[in-house]
C-alpha atoms as a PDB file:
ATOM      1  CA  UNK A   1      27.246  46.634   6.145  1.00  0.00           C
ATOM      2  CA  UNK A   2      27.627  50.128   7.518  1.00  0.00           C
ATOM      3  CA  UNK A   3      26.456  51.563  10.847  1.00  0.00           C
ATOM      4  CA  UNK A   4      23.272  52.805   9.386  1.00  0.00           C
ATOM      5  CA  UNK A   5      22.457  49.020   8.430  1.00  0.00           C
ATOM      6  CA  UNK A   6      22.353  49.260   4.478  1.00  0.00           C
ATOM      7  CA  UNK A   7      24.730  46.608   3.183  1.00  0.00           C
ATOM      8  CA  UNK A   8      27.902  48.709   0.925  1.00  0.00           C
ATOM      9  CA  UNK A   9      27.987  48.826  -2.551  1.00  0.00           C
ATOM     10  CA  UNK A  10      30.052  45.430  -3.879  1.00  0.00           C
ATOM     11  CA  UNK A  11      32.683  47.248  -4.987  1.00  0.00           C
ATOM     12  CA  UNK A  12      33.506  48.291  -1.453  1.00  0.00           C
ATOM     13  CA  UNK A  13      32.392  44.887   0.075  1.00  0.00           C
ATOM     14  CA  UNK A  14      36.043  43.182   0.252  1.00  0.00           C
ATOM     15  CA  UNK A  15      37.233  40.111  -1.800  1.00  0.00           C
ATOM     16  CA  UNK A  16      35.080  37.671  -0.266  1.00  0.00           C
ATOM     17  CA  UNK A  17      31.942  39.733  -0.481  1.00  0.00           C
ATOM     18  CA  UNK A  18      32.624  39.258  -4.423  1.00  0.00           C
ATOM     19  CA  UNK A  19      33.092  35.934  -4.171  1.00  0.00           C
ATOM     20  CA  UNK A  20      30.280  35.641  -3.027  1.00  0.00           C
ATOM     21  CA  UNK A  21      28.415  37.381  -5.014  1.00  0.00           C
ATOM     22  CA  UNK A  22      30.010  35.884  -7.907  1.00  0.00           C
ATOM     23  CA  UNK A  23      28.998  31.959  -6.796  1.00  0.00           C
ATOM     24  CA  UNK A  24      25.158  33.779  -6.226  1.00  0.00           C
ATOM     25  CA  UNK A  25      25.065  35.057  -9.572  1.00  0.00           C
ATOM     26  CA  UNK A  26      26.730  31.996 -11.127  1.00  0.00           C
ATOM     27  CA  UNK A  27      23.799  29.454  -9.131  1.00  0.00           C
ATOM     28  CA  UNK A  28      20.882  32.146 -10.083  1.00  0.00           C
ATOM     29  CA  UNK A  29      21.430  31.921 -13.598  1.00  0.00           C
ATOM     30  CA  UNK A  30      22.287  28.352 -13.122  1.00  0.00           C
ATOM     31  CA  UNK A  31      18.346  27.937 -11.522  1.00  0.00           C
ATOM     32  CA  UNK A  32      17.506  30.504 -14.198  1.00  0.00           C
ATOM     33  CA  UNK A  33      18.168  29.131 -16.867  1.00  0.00           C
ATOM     34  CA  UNK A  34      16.447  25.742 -15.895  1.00  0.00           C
ATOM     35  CA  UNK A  35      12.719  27.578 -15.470  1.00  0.00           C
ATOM     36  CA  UNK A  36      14.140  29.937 -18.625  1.00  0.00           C
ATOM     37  CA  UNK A  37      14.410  26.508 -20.595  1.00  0.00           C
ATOM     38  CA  UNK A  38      10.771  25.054 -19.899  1.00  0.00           C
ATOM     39  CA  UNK A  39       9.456  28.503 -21.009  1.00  0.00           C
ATOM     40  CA  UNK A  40      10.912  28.935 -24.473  1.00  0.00           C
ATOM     41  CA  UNK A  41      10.106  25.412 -25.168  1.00  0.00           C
ATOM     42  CA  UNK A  42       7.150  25.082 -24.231  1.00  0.00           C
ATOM     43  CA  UNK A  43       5.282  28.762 -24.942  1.00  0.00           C
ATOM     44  CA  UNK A  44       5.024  28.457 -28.419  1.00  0.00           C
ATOM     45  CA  UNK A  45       2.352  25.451 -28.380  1.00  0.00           C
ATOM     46  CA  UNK A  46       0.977  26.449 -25.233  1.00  0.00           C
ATOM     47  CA  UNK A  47      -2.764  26.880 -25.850  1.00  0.00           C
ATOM     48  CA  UNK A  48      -2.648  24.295 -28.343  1.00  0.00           C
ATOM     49  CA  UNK A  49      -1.190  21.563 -26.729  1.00  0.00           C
ATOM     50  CA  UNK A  50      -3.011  22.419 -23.433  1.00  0.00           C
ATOM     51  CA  UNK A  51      -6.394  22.645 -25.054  1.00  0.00           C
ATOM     52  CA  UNK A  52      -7.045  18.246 -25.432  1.00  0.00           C
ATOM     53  CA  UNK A  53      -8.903  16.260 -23.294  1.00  0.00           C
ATOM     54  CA  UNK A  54      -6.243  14.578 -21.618  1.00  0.00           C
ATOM     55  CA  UNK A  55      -4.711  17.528 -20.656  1.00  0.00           C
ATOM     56  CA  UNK A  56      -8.203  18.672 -19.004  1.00  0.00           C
ATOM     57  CA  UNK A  57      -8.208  15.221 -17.307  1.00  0.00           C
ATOM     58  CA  UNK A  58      -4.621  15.667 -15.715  1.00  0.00           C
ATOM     59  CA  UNK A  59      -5.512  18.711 -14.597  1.00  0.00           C
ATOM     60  CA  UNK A  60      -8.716  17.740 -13.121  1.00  0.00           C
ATOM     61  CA  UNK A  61      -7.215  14.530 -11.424  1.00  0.00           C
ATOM     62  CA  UNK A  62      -3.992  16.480 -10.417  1.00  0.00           C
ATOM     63  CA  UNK A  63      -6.271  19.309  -8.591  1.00  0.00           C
ATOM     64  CA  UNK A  64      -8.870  16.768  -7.295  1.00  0.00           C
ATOM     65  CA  UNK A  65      -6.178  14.376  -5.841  1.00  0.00           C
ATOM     66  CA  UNK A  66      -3.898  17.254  -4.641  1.00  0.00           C
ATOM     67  CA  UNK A  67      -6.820  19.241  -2.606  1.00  0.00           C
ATOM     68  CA  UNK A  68      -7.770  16.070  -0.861  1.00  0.00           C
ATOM     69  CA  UNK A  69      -4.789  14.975  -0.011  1.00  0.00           C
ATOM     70  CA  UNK A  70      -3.250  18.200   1.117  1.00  0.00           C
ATOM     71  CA  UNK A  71      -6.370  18.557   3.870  1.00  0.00           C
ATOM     72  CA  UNK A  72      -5.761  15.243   4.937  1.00  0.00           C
ATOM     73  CA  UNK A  73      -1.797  16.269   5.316  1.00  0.00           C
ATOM     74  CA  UNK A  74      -3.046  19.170   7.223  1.00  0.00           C
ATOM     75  CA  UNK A  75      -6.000  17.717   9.477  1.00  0.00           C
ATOM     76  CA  UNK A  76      -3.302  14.872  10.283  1.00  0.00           C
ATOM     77  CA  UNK A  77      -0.356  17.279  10.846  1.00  0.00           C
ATOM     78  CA  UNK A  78      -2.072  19.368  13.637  1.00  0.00           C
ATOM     79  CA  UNK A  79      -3.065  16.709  16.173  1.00  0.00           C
ATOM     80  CA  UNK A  80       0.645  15.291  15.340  1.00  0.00           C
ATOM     81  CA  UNK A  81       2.119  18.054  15.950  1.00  0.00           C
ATOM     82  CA  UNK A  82       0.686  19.196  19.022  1.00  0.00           C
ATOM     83  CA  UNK A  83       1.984  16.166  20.297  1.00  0.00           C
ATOM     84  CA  UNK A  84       5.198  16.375  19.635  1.00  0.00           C
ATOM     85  CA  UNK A  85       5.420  20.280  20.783  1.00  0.00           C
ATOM     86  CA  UNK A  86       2.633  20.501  24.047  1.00  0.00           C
ATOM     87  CA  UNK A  87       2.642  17.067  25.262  1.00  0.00           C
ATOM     88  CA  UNK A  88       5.072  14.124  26.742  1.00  0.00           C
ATOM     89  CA  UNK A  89       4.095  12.020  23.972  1.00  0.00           C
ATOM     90  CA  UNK A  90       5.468   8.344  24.435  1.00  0.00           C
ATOM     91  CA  UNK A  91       8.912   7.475  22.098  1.00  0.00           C
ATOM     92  CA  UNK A  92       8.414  11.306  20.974  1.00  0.00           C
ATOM     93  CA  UNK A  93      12.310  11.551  19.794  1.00  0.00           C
ATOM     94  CA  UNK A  94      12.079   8.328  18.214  1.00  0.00           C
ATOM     95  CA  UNK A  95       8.632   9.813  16.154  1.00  0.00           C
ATOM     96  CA  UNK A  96      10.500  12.648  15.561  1.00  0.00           C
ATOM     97  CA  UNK A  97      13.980  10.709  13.928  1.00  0.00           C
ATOM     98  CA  UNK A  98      11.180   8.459  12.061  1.00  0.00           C
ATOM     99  CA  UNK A  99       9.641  11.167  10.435  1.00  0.00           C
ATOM    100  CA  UNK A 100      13.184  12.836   9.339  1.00  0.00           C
ATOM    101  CA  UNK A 101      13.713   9.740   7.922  1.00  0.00           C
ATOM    102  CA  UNK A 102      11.485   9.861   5.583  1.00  0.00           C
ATOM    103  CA  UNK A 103      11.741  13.053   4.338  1.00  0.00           C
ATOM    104  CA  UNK A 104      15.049  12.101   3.258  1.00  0.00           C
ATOM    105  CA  UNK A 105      13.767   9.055   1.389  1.00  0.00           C
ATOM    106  CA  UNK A 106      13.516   8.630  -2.370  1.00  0.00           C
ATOM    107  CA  UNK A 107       9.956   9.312  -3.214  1.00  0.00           C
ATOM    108  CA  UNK A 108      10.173   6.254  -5.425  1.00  0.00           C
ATOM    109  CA  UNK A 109      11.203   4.660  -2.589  1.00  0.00           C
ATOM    110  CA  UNK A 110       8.036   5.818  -0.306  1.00  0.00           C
ATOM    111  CA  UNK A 111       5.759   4.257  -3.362  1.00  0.00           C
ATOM    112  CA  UNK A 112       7.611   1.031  -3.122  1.00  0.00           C
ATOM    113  CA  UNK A 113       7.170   1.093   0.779  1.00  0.00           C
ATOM    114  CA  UNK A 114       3.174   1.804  -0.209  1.00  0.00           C
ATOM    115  CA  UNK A 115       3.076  -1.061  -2.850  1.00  0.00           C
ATOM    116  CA  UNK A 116       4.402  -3.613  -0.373  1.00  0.00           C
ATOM    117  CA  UNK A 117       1.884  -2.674   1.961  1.00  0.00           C
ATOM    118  CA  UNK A 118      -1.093  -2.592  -0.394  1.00  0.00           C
ATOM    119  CA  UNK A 119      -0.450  -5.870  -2.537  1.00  0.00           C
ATOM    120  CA  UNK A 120       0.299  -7.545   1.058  1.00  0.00           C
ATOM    121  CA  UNK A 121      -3.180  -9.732   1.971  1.00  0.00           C
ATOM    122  CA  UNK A 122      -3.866  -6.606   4.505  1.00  0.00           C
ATOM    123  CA  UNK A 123      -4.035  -4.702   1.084  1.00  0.00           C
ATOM    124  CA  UNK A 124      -5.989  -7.430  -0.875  1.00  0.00           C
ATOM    125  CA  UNK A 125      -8.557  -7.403   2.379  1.00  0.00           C
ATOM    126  CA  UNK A 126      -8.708  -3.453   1.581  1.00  0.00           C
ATOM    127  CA  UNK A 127      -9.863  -3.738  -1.384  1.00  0.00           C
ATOM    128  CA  UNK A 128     -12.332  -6.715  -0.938  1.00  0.00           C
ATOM    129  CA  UNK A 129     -14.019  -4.257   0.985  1.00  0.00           C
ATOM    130  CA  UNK A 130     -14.125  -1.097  -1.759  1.00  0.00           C
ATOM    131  CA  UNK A 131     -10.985   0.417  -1.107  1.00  0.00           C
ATOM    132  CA  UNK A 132      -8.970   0.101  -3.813  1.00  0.00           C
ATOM    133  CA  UNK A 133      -5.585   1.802  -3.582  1.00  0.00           C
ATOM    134  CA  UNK A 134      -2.884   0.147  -6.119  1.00  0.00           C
ATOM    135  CA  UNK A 135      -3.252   1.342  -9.837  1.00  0.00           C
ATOM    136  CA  UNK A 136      -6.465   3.357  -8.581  1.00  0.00           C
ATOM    137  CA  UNK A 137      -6.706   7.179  -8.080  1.00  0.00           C
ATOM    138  CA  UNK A 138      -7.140   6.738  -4.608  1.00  0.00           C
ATOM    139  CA  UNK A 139      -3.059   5.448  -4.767  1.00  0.00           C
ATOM    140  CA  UNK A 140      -2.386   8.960  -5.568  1.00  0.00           C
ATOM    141  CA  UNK A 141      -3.963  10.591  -2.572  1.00  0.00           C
ATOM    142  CA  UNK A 142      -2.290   7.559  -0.353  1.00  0.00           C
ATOM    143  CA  UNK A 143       1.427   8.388  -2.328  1.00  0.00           C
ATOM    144  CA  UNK A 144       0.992  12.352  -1.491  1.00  0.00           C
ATOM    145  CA  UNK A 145      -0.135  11.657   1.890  1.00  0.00           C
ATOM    146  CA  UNK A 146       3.301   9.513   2.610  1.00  0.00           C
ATOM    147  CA  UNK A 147       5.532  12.441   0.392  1.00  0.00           C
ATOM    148  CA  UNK A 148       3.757  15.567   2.293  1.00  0.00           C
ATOM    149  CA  UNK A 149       2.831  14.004   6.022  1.00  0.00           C
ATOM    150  CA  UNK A 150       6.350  14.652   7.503  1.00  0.00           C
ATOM    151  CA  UNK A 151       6.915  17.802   5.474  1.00  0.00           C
ATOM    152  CA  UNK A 152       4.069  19.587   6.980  1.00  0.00           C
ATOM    153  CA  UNK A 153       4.392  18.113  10.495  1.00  0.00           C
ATOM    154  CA  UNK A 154       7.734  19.819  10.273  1.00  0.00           C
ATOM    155  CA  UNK A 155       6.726  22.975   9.428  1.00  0.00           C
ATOM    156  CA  UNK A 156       3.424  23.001  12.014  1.00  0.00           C
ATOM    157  CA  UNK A 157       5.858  22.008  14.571  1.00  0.00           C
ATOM    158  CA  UNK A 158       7.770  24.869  13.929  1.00  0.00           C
ATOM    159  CA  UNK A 159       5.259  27.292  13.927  1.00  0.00           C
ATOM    160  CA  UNK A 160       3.889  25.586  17.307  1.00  0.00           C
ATOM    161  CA  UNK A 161       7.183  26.015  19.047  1.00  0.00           C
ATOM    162  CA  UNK A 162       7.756  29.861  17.672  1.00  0.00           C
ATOM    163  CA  UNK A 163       4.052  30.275  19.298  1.00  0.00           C
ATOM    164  CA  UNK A 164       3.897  32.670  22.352  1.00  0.00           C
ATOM    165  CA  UNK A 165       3.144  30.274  24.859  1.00  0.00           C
ATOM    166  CA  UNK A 166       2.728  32.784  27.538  1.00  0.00           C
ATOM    167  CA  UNK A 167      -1.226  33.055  25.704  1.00  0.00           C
ATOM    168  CA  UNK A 168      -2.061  29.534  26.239  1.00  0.00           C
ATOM    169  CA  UNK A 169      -0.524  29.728  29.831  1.00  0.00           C
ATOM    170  CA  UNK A 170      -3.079  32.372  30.344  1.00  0.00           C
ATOM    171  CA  UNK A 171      -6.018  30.912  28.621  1.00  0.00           C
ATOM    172  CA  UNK A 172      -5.492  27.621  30.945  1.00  0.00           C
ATOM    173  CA  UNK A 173      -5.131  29.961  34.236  1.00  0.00           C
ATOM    174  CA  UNK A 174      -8.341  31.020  33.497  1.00  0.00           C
ATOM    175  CA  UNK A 175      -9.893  27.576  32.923  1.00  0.00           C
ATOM    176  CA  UNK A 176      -9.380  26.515  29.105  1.00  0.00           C
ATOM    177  CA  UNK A 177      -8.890  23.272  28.377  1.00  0.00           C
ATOM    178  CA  UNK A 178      -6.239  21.424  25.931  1.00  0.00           C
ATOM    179  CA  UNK A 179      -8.666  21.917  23.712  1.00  0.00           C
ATOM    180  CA  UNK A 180     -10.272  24.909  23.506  1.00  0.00           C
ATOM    181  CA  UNK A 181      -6.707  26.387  24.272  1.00  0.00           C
ATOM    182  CA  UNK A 182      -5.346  24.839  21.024  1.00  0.00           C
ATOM    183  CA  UNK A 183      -8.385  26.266  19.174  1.00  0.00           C
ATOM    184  CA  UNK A 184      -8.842  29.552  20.481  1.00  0.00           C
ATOM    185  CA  UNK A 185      -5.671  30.747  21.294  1.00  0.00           C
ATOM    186  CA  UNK A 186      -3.023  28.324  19.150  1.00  0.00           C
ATOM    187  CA  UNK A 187      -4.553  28.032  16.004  1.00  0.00           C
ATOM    188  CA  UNK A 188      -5.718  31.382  15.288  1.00  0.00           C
ATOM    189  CA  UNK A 189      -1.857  32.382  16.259  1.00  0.00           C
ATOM    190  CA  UNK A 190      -0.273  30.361  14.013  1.00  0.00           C
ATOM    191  CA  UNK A 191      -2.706  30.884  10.882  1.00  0.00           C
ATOM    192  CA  UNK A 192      -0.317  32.458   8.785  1.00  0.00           C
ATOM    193  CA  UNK A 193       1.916  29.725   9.394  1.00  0.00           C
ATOM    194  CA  UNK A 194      -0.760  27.231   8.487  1.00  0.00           C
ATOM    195  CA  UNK A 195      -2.469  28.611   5.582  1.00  0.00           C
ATOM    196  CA  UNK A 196       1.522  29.174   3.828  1.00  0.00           C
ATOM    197  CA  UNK A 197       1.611  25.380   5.269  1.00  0.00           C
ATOM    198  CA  UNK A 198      -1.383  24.046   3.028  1.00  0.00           C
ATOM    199  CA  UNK A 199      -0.176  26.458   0.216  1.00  0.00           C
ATOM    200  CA  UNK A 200       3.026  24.848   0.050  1.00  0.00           C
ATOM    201  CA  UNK A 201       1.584  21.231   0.552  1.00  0.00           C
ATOM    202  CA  UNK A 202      -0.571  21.599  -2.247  1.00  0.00           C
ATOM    203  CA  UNK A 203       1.636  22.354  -4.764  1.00  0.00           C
ATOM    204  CA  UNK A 204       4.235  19.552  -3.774  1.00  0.00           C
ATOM    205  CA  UNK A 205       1.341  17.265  -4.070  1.00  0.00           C
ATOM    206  CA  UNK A 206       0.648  18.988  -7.701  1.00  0.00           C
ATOM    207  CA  UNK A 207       3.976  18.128  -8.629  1.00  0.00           C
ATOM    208  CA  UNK A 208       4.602  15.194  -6.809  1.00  0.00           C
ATOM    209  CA  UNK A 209       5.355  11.920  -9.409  1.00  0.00           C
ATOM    210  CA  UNK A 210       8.027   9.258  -7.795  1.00  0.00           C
ATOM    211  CA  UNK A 211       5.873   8.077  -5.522  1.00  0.00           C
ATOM    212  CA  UNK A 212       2.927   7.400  -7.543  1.00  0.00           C
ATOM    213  CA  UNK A 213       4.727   6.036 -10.470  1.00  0.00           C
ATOM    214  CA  UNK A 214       5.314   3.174  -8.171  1.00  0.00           C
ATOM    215  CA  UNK A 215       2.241   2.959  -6.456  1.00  0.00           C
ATOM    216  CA  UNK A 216      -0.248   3.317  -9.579  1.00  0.00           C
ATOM    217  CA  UNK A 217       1.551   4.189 -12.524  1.00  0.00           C
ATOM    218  CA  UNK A 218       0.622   5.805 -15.316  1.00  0.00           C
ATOM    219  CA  UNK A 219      -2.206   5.030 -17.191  1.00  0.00           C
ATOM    220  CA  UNK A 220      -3.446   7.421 -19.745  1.00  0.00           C
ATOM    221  CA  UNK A 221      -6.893   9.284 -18.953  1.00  0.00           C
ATOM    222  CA  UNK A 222      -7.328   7.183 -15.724  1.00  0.00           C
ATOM    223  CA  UNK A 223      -4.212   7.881 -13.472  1.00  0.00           C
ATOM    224  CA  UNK A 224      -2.474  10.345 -15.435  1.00  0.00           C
ATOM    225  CA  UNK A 225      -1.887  13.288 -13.533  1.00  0.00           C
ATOM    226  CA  UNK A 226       0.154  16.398 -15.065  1.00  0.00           C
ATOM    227  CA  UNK A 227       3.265  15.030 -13.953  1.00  0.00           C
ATOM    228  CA  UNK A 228       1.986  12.255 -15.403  1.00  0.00           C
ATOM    229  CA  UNK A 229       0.993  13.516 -18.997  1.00  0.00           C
ATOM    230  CA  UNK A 230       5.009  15.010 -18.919  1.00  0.00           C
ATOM    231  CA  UNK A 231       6.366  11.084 -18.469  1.00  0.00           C
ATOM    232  CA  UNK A 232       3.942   9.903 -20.831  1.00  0.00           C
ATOM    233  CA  UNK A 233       4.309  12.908 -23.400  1.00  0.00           C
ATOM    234  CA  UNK A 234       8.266  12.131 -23.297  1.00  0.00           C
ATOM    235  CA  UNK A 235       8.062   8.193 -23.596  1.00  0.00           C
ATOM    236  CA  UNK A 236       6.135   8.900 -26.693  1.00  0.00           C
ATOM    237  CA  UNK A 237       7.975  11.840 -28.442  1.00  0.00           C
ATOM    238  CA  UNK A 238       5.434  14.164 -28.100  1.00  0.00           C
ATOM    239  CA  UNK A 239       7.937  16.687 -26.664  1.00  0.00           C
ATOM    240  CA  UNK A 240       6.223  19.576 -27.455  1.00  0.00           C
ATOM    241  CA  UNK A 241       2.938  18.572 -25.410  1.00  0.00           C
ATOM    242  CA  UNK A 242       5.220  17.822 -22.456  1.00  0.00           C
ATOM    243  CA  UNK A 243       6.804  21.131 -22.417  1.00  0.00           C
ATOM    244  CA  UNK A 244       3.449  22.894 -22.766  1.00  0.00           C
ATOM    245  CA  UNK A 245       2.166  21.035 -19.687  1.00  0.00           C
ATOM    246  CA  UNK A 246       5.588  21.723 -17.682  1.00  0.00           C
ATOM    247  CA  UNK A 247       4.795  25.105 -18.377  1.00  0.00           C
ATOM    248  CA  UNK A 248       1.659  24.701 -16.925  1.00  0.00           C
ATOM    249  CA  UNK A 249       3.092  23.340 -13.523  1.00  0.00           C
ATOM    250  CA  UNK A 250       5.167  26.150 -13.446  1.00  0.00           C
ATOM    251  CA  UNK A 251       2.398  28.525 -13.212  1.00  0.00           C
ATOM    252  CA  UNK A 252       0.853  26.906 -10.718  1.00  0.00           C
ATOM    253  CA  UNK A 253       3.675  26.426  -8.663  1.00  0.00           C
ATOM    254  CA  UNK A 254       4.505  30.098  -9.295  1.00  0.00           C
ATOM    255  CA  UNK A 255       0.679  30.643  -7.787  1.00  0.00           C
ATOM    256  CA  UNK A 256       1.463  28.896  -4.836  1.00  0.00           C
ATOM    257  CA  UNK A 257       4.855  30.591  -4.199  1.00  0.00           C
ATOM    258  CA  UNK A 258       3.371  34.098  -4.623  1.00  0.00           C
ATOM    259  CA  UNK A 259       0.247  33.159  -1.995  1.00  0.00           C
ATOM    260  CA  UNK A 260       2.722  31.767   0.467  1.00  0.00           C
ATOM    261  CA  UNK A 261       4.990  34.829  -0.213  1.00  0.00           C
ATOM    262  CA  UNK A 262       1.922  37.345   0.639  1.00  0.00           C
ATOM    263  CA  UNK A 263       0.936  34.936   3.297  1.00  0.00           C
ATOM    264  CA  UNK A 264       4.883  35.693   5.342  1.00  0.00           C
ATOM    265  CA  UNK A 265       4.187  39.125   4.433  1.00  0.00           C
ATOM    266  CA  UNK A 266       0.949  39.505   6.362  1.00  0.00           C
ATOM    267  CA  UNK A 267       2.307  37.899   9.169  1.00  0.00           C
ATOM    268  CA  UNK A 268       5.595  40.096   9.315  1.00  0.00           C
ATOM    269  CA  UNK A 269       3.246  43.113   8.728  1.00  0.00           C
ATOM    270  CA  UNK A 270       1.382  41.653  11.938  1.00  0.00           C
ATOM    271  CA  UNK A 271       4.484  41.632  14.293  1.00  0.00           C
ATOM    272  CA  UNK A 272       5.404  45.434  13.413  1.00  0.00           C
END
């Protein structure tokens, strides 16, 4: 980089500027070629294989499951993390370790952890009473809740922290509560943050499969989501179908990536 702040051509860069450069290029066509892959297989068949009933009912479960679950994630991530960022919260380090944890967890392992729990007799009592979790729908919104819960407390208790606190110091000197503080002046500061938050969330929960394997498994037009439909598509040799619907969950994902994208770019636009 040069004193007027534009980065040199690479030629002029130095050797390990091109080294560099050469490992990027090397791990962008590496990544590349991965989404490259699921394209050319599964374009051809697209509208064809996507255009069956069990398609439309993975991506009717996948979108129903994934929207409730991700404003569950989100209504439980807020209160969480304003605890952990604006109050002395009891064990608060050891909540925050505990949650780490499990983000580095197996998601297989998270739907084993929700299997114990839901075939134990506190489980069996559960569903005595109507709330049937294991091999059930409802399993899947329980799975994403455990994959996505300490993903977005993470990132809400980031964008709490990076919040100007100086506002809410203000808002309380002139007689706001905790409350009406964290909604009037928090909130609406960190809404970029938080919409890109529930973006995000969303499609992890679209894509999300480890963790409900366990929990429910898959079960054609009844728990089959469109990670789902891929599994079952590829037990059965129906490669062609599974590629097509891969393709499909690459869209979306690409969706959610461009909203969040647009979403940091309002925000930066906002701080200029």
């Amino acid at each position: 980089m040069n004193l007027s702040g534009k980065p040199k051509a690479p030629w002029k860069q130095g050797a390990f500027s091109l080294i560099s450069i050469g490992v990027a290029l090397l791990v962008i066509c590496f990544v590349g070629s991965a989404v490259a892959a699921i394209m050319v297989a599964g374009l051809p068949d697209l509208w064809e294989n996507l255009n069956t009933k069990e398609v439309h009912f993975s991506l009717m479960l996948s979108l129903v499951t994934a929207g409730i679950s991700s404003a569950l994630v989100l209504l439980l991530a807020l209160p969480t993390a304003y605890a952990l960022t604006r109050t002395r919260m009891p064990f608060k380090r050891l909540s925050e370790i505990l949650l780490e944890l499990t983000m580095s967890l197996p998601y297989i392992l998270l739907g084993l952890a929700l299997l114990i729990v839901f075939s134990s007799p506190f489980g069996k009592w559960l569903k005595s009473h109507g709330f049937r979790v294991v091999f059930s729908p409802m399993g899947i919104i329980m799975a994403h809740l455990l994959v996505n819960l300490p993903y977005a407390i993470r990132l809400v208790r980031d964008a709490f922290e990076g919040a100007d606190s100086r506002l809410e110091f203000i808002a309380q000197t002139l007689g706001a509560g905790p409350f009406q503080t964290f909604a009037t002046v928090l909130l609406p500061g960190c809404r970029v943050e938080l919409v890109s938050t529930l973006i995000l969330v969303w499609s992890r929960a679209m894509g999300e499969f480890g963790a409900t394997l366990m929990l429910v498994g898959i079960t054609r037009m009844k728990t089959e989501t469109l990670p789902g439909s891929i599994y079952l598509n590829i037990t059965t040799g129906n490669n062609e179908a599974a590629m097509s619907t891969a393709v499909l969950i690459l869209g979306i994902s690409a969706l959610a990536q461009v909203l969040s994208h647009f979403a940091g770019r309002r925000k930066k636009d906002e701080l200029r």
